[in-house]
Every structure is written in C-alpha cells, then in structure tokens.
PDB file of N, CA and C in Angstrom:
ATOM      1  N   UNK A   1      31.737 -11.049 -21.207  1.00  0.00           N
ATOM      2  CA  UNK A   1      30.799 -12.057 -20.758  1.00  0.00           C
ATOM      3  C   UNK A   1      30.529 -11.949 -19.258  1.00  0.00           C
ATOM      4  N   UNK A   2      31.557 -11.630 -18.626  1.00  0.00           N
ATOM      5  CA  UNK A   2      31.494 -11.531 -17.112  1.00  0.00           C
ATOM      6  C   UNK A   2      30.450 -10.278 -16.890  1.00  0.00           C
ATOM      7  N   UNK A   3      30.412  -9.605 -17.612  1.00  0.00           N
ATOM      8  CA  UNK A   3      28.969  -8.087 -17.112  1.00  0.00           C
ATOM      9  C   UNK A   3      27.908  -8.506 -17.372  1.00  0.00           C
ATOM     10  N   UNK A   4      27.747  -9.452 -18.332  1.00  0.00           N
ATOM     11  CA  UNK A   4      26.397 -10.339 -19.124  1.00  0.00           C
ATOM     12  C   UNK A   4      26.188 -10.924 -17.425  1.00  0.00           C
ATOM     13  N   UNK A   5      26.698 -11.940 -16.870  1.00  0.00           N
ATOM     14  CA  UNK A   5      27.217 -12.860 -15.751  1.00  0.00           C
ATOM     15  C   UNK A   5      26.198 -12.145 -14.499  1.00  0.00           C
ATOM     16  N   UNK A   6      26.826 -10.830 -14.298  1.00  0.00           N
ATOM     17  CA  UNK A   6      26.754  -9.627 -13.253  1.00  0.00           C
ATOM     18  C   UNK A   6      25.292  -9.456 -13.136  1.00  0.00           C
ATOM     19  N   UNK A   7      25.124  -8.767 -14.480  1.00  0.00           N
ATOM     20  CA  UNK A   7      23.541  -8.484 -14.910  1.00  0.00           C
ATOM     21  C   UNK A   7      22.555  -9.362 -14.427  1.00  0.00           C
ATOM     22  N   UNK A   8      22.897 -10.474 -14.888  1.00  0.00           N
ATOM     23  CA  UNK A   8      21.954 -11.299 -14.735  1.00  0.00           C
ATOM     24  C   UNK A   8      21.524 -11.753 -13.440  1.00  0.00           C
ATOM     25  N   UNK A   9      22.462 -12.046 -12.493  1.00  0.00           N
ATOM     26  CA  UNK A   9      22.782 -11.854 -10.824  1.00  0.00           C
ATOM     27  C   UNK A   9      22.018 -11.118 -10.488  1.00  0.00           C
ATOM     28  N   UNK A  10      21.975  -9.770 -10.962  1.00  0.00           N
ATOM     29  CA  UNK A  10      21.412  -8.302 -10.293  1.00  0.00           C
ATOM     30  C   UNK A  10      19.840  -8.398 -10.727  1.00  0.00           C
ATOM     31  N   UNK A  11      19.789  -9.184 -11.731  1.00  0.00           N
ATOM     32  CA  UNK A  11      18.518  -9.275 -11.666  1.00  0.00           C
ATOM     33  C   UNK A  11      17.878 -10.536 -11.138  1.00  0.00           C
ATOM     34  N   UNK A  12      18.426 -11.384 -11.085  1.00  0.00           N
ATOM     35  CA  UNK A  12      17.742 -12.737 -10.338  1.00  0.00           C
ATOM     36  C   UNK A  12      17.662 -12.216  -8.366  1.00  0.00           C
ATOM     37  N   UNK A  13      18.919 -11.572  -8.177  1.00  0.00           N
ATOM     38  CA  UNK A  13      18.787 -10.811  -6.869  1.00  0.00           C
ATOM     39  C   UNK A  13      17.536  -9.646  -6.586  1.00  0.00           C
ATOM     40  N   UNK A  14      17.236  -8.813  -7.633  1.00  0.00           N
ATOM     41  CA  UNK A  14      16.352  -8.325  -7.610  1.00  0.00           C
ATOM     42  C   UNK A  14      14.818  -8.682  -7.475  1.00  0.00           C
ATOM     43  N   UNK A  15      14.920 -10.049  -8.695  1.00  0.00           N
ATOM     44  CA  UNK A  15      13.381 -10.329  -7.916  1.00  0.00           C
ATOM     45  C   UNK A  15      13.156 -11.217  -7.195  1.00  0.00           C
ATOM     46  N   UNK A  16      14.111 -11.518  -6.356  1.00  0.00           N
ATOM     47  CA  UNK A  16      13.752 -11.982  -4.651  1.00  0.00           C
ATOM     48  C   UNK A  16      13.743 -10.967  -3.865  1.00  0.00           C
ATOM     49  N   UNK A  17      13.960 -10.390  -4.319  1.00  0.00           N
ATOM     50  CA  UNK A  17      13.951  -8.768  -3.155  1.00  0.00           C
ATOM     51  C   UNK A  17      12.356  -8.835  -3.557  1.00  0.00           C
ATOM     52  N   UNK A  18      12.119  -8.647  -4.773  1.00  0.00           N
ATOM     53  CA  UNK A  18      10.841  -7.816  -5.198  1.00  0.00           C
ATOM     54  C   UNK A  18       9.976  -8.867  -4.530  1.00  0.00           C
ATOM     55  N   UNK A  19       9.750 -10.160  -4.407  1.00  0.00           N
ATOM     56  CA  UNK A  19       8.765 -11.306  -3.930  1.00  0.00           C
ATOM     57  C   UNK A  19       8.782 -11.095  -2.328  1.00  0.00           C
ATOM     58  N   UNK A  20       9.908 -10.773  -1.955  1.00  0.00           N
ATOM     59  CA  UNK A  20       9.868 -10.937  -0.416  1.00  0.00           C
ATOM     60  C   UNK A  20       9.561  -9.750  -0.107  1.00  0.00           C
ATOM     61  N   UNK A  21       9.872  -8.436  -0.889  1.00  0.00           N
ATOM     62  CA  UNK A  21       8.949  -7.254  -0.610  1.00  0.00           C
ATOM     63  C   UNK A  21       7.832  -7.529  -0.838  1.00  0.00           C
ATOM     64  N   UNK A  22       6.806  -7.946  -1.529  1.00  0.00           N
ATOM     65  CA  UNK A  22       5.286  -7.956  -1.863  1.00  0.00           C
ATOM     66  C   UNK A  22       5.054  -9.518  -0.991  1.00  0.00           C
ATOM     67  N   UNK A  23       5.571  -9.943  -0.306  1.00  0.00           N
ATOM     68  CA  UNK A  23       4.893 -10.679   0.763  1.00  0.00           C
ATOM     69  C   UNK A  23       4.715 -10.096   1.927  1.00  0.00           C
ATOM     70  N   UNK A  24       5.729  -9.358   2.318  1.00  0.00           N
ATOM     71  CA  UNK A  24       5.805  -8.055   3.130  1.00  0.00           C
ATOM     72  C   UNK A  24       4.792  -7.391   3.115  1.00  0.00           C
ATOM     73  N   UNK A  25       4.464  -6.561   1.904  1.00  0.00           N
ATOM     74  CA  UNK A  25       2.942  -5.735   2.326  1.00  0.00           C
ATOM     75  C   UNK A  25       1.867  -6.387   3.079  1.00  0.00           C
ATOM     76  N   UNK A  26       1.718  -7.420   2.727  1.00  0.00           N
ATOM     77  CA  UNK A  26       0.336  -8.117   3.436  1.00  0.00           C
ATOM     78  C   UNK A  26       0.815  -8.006   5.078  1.00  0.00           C
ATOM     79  N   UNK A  27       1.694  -7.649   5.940  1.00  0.00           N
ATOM     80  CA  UNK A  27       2.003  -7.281   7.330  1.00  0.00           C
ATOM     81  C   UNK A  27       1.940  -5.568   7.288  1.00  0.00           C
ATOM     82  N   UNK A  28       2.326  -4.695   6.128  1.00  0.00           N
ATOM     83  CA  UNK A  28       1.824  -3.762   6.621  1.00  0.00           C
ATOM     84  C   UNK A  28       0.711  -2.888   7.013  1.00  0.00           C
ATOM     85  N   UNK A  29       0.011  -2.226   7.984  1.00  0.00           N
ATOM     86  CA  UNK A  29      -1.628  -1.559   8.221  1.00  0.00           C
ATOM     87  C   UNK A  29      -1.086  -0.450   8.119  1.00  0.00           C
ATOM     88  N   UNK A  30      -2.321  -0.192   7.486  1.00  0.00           N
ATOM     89  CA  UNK A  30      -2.331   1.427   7.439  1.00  0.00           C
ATOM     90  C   UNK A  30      -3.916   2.098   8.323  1.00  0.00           C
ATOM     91  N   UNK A  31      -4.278   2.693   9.003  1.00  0.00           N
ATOM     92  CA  UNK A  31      -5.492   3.301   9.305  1.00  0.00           C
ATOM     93  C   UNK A  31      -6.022   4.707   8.818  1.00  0.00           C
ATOM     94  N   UNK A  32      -7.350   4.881   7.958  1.00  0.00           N
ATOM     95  CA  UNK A  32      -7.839   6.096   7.721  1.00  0.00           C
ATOM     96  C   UNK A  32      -9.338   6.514   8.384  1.00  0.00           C
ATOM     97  N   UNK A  33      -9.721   7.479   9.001  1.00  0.00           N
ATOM     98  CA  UNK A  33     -10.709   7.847   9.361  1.00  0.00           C
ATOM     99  C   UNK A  33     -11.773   8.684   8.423  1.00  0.00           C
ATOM    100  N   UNK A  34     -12.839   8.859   8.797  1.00  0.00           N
ATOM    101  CA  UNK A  34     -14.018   9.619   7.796  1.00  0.00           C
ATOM    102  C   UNK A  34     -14.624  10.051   8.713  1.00  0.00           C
ATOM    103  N   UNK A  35     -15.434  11.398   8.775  1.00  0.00           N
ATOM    104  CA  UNK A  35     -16.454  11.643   9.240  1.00  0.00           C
ATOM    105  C   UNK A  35     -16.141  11.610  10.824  1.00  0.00           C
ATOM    106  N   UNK A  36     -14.930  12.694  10.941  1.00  0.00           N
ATOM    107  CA  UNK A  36     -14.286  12.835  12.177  1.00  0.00           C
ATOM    108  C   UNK A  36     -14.444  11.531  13.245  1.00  0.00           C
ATOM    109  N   UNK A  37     -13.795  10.637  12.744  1.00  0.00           N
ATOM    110  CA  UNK A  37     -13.452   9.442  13.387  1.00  0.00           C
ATOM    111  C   UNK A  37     -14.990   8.379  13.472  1.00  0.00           C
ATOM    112  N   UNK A  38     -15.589   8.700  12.772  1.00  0.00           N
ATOM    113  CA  UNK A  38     -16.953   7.727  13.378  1.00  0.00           C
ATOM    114  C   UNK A  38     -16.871   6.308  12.047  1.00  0.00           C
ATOM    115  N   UNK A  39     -16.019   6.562  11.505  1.00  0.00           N
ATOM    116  CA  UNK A  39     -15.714   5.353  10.142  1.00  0.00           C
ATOM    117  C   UNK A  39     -14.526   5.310  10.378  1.00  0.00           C
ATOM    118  N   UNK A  40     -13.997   3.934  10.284  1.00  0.00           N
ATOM    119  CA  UNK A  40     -12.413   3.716  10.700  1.00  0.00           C
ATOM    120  C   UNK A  40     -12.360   2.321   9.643  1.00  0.00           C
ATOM    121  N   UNK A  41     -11.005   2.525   8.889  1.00  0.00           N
ATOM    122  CA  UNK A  41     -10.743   1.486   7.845  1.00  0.00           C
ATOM    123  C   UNK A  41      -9.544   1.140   7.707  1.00  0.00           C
ATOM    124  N   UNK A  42      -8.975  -0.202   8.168  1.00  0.00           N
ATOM    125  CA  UNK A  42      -7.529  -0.872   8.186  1.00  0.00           C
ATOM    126  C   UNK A  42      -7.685  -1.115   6.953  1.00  0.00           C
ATOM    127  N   UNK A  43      -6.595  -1.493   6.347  1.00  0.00           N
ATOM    128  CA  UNK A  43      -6.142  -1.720   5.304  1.00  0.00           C
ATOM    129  C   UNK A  43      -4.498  -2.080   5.184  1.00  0.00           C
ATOM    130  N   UNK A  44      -4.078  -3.131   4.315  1.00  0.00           N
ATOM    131  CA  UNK A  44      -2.643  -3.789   4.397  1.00  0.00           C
ATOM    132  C   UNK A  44      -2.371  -3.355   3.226  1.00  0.00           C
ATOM    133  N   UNK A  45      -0.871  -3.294   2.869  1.00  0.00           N
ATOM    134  CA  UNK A  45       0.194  -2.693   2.126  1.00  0.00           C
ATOM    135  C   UNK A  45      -0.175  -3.233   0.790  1.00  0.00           C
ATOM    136  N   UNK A  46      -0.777  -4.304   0.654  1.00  0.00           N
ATOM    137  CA  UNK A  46      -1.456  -5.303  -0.754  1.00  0.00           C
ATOM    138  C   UNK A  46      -2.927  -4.584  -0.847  1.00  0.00           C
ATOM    139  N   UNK A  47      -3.114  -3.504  -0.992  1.00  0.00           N
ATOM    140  CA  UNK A  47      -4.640  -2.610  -0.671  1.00  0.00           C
ATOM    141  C   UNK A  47      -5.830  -3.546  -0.470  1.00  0.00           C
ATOM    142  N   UNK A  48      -5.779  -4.307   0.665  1.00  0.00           N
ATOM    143  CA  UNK A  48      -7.082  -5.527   1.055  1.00  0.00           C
ATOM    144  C   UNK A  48      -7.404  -4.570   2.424  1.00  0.00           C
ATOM    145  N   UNK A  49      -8.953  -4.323   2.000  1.00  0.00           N
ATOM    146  CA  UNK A  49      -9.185  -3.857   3.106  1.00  0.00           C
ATOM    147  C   UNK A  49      -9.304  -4.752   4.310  1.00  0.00           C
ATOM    148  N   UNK A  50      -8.908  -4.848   5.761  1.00  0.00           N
ATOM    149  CA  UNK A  50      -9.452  -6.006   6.855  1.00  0.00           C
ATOM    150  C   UNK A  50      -9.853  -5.445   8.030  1.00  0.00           C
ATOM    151  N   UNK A  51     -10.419  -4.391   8.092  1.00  0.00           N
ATOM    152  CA  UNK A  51     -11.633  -3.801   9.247  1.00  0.00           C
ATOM    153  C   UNK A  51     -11.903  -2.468   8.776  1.00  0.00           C
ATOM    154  N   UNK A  52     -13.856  -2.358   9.098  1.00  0.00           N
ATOM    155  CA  UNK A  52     -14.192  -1.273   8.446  1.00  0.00           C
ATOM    156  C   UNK A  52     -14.686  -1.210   9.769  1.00  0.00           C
ATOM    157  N   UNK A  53     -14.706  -0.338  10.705  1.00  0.00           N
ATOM    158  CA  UNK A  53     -15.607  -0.131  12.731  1.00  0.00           C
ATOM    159  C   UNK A  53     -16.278   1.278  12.123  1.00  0.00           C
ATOM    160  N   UNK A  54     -17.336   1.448  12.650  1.00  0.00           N
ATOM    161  CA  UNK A  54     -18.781   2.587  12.638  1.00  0.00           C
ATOM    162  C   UNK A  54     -19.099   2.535  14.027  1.00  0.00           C
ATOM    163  N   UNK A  55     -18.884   3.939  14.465  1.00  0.00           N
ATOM    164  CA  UNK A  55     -19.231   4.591  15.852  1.00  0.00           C
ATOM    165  C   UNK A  55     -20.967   4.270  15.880  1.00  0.00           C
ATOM    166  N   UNK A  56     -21.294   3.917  16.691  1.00  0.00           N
ATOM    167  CA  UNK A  56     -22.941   3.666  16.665  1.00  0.00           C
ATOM    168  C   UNK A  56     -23.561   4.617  16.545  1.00  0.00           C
ATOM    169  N   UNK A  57     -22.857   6.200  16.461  1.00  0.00           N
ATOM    170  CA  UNK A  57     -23.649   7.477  16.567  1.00  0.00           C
ATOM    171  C   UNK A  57     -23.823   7.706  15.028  1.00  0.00           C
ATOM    172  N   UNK A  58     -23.264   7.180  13.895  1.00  0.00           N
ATOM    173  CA  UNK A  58     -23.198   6.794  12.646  1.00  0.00           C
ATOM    174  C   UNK A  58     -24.236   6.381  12.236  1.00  0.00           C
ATOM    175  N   UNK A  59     -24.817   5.220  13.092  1.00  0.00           N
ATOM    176  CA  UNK A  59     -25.842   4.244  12.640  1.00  0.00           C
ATOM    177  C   UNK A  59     -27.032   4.691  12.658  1.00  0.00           C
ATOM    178  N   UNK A  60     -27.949   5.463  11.329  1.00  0.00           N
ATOM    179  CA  UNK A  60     -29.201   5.623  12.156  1.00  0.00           C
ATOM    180  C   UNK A  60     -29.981   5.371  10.515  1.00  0.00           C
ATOM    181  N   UNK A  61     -31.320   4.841  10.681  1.00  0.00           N
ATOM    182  CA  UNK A  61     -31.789   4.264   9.486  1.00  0.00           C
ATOM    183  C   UNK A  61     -32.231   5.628   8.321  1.00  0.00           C
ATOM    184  N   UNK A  62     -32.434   6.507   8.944  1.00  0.00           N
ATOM    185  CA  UNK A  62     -33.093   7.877   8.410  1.00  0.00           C
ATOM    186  C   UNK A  62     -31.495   8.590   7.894  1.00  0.00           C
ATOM    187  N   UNK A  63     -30.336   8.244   8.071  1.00  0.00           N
ATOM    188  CA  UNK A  63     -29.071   8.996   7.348  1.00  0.00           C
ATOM    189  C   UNK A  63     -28.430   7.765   6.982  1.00  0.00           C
ATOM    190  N   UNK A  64     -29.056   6.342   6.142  1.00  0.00           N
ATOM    191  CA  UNK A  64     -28.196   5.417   5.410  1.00  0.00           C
ATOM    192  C   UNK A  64     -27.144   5.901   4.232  1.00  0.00           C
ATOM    193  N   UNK A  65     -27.519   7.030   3.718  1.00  0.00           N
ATOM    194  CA  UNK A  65     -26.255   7.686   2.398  1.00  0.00           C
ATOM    195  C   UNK A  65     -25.569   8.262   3.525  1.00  0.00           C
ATOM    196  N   UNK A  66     -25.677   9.041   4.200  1.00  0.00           N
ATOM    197  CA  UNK A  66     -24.226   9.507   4.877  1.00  0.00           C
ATOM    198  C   UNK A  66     -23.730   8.403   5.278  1.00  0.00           C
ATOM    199  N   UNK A  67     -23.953   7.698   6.249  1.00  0.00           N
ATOM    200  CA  UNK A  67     -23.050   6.141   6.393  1.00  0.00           C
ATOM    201  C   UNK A  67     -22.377   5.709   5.492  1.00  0.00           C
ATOM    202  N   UNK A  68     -22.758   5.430   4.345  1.00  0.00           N
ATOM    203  CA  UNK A  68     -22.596   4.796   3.289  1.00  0.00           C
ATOM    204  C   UNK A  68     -21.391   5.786   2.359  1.00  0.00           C
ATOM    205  N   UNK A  69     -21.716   7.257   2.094  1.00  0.00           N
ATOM    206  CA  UNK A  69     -20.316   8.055   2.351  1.00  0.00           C
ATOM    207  C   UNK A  69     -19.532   8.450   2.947  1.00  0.00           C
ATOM    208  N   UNK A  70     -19.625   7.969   4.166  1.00  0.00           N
ATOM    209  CA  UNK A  70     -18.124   8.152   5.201  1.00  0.00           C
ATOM    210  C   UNK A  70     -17.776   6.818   5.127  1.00  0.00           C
ATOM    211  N   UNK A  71     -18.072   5.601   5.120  1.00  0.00           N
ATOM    212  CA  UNK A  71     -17.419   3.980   4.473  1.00  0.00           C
ATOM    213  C   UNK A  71     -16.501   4.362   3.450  1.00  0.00           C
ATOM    214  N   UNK A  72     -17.552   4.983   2.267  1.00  0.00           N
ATOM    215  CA  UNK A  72     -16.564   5.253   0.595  1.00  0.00           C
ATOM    216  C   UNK A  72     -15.667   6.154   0.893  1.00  0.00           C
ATOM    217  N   UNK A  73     -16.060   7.061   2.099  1.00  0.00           N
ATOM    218  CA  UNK A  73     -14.561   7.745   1.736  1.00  0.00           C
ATOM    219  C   UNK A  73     -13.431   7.255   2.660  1.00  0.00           C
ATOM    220  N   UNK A  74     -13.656   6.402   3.552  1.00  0.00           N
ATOM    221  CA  UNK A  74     -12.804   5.650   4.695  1.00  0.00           C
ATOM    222  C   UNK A  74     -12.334   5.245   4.101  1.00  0.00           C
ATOM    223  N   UNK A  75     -12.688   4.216   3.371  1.00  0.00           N
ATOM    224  CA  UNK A  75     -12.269   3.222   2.264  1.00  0.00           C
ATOM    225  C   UNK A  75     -11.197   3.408   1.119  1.00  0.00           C
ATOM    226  N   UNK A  76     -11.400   4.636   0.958  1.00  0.00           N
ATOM    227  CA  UNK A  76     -10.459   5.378  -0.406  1.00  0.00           C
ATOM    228  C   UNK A  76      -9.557   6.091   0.579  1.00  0.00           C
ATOM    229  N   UNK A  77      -9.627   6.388   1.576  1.00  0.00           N
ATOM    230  CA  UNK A  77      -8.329   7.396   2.186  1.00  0.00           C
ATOM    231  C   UNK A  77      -7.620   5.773   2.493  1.00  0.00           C
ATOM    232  N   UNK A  78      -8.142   5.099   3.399  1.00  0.00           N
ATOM    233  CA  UNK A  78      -7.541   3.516   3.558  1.00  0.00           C
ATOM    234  C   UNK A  78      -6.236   3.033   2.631  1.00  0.00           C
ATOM    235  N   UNK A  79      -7.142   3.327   1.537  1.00  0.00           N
ATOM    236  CA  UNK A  79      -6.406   2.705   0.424  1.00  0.00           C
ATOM    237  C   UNK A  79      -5.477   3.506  -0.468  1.00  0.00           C
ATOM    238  N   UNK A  80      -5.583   4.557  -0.602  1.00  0.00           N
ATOM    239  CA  UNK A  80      -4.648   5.677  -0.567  1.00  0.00           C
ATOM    240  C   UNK A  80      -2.838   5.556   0.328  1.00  0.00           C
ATOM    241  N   UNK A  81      -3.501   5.645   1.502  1.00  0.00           N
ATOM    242  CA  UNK A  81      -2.754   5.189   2.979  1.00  0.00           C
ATOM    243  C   UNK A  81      -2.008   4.033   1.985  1.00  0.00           C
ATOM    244  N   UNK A  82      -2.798   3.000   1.870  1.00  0.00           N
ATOM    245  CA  UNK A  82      -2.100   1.922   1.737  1.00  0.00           C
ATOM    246  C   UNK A  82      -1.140   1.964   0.335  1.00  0.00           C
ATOM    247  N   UNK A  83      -1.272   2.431  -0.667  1.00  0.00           N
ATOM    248  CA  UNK A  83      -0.784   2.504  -1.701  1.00  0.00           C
ATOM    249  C   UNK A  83       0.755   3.585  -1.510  1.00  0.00           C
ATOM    250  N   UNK A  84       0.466   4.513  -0.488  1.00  0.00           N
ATOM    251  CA  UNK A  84       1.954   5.255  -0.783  1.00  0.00           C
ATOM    252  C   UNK A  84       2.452   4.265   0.645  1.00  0.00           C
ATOM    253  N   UNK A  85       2.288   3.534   1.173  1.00  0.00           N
ATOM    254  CA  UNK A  85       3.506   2.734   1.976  1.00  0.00           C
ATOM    255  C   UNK A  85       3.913   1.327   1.432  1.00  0.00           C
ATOM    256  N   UNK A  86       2.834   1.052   0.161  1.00  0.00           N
ATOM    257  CA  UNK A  86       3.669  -0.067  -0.476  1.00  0.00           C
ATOM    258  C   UNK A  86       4.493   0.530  -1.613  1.00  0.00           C
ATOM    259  N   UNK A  87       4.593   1.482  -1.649  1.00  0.00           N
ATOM    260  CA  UNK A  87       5.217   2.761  -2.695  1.00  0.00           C
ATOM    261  C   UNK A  87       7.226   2.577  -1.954  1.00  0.00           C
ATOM    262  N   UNK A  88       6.339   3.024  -0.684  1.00  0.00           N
ATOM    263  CA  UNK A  88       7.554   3.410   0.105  1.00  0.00           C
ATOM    264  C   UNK A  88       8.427   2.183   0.085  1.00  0.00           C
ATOM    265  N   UNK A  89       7.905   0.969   0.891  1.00  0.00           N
ATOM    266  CA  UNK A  89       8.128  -0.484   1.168  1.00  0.00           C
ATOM    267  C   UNK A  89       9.057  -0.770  -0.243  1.00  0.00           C
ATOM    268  N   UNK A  90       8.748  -0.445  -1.802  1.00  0.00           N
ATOM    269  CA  UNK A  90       9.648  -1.309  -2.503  1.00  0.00           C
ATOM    270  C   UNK A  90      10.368  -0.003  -3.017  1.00  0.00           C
ATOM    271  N   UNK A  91      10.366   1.157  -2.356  1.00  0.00           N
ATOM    272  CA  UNK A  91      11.607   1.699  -2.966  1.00  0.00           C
ATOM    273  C   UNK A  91      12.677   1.635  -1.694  1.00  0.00           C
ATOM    274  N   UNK A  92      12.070   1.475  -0.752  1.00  0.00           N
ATOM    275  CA  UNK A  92      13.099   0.876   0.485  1.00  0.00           C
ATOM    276  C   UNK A  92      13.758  -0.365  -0.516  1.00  0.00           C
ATOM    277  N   UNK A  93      13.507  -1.120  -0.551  1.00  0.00           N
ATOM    278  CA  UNK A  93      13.646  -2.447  -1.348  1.00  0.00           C
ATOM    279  C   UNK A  93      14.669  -1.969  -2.401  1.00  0.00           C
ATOM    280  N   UNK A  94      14.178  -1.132  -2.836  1.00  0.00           N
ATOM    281  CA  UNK A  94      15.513  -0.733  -4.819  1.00  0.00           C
ATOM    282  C   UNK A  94      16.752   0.215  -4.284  1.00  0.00           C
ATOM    283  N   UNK A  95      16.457   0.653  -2.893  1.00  0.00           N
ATOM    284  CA  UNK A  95      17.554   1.511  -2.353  1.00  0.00           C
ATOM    285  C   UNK A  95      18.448   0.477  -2.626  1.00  0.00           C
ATOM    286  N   UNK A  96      18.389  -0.217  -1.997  1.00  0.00           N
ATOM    287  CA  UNK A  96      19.847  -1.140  -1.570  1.00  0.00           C
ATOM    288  C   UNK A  96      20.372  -1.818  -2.842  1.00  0.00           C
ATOM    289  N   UNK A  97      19.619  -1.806  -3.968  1.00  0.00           N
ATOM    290  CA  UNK A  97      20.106  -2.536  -5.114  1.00  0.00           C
ATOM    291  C   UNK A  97      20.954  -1.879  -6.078  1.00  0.00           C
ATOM    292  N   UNK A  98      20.150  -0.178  -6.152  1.00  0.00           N
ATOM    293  CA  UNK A  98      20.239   0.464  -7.234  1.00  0.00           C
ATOM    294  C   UNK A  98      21.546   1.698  -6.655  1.00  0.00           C
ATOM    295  N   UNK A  99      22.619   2.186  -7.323  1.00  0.00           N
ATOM    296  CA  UNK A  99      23.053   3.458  -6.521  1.00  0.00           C
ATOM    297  C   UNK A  99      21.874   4.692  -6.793  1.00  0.00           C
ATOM    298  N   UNK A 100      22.185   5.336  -5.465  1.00  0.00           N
ATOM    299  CA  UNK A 100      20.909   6.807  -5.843  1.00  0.00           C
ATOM    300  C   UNK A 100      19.718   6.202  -5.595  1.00  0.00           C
ATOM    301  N   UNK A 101      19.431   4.600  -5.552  1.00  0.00           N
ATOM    302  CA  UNK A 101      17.704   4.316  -5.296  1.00  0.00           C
ATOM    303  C   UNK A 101      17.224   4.593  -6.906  1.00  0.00           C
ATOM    304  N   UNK A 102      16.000   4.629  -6.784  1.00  0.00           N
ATOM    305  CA  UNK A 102      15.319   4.633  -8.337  1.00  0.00           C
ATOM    306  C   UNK A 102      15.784   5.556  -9.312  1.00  0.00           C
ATOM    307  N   UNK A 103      15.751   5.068 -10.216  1.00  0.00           N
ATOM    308  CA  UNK A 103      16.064   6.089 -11.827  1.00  0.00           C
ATOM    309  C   UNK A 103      15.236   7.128 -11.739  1.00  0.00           C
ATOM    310  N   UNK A 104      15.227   8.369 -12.016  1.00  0.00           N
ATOM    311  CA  UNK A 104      14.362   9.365 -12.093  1.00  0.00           C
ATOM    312  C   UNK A 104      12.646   9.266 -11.592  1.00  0.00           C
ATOM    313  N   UNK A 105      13.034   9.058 -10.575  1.00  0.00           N
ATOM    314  CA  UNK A 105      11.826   8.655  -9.532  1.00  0.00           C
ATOM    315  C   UNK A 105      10.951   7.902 -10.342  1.00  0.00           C
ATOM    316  N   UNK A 106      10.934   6.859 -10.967  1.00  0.00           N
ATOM    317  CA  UNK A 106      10.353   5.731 -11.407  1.00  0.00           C
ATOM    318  C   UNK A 106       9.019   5.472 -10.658  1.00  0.00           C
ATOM    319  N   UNK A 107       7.914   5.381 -10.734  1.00  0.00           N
ATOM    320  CA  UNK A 107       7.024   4.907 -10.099  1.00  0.00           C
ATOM    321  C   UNK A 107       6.870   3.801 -10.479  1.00  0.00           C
ATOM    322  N   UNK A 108       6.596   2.922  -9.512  1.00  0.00           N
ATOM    323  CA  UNK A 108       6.923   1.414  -9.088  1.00  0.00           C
ATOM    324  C   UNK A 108       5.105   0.874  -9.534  1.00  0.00           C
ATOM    325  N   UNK A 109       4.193   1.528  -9.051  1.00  0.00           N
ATOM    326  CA  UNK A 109       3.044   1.538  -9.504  1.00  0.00           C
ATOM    327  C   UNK A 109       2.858   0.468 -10.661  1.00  0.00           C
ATOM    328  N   UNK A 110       3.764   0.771 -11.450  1.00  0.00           N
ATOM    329  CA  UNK A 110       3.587   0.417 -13.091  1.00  0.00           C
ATOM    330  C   UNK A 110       4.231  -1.102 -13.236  1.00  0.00           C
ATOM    331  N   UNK A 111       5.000  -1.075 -12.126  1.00  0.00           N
ATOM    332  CA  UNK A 111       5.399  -2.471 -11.811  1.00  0.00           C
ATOM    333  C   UNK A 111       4.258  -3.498 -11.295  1.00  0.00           C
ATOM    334  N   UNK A 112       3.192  -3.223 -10.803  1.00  0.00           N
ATOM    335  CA  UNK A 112       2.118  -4.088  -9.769  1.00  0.00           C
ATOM    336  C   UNK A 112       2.763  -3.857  -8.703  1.00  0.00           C
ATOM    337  N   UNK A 113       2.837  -2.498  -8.093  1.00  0.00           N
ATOM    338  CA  UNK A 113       3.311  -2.563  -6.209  1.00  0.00           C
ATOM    339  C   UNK A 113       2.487  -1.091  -6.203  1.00  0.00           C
TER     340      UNK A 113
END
C-alpha cells in the first residue's frame, strides 16, 4: 500500500511541476528573423506570437506578397523557436522527477507542451 501511497505523491508532485512549468512559458521569448533581418517575430514559450517589426525597406505597395512571405515565414521560424524551448523548459521540468529524465525520449508534444 505504501508504493500505491508513493505513486500517487509522484504524481500529484508532478503536476505542479507540470502547471508551474506551462505558466513559465508565457515568460519565455524566443526571436526569428526572415528575409535577412527585415521581418522580426517574438514569440513566448506558449507559441503566442507578441511582436511582428518590418524594416521600412520591406514596405513597398508594388512587392505586398513578398512582405506577406517573409511575415509567414518569420512567423513559422518564431514558432518553431518557440516550440523546441517549451520542449526544452518541461523536460528541464521531468529531469528532476524522473531518474535518466524522460523514458525513451518521450515527446512531451503529445502532452499539450
């Protein structure tokens, strides 16, 4: 009964780790560039993008699709960025719980992180 006891500990401990890790992402930024720096896209560890900046040499009414594909691809490297450091962020998090850190490199993904 006492490992039943344990278990259950390890997991009520676990998902306060896991809540206070995923409040955490929303403090981490990540930055990606496009179009040799003239598109710039922050983005936090919860993949919300919160600044998209365009070099004014970007801006011109006669090349609106190139603008418009250096955003989409700012946007997706951004979020990229952001997805392997909330990757990182909760296996930092399972280090300390688990011995060895994750089971056969588990992707956490599948969890919602």
């Amino acid at each position: 009964m006492k490992n039943m006891a344990d278990m259950f500990g390890k997991f009520s401990e676990l998902q306060e780790k896991m809540e206070k890790a995923k409040q955490e992402l929303a403090k981490v930024e990540v930055e990606a560039e496009a179009g040799g720096g003239m598109v710039k896209v922050k983005a936090n560890g919860k993949r919300q993008i919160m600044a998209i900046e365009i070099d004014e040499m970007a801006i011109d009414p006669d090349e609106a699709e190139m603008l418009e594909d250096l955003i989409v691809a700012g946007v997706n490297k951004a979020l990229e960025k952001a997805e392997e450091a909330a990757q990182q962020k909760m296996q930092d998090t399972y280090k300390d719980m688990l011995p060895g850190g994750m089971p056969g490199g588990m992707d956490l993904s599948k969890l919602g992180f």
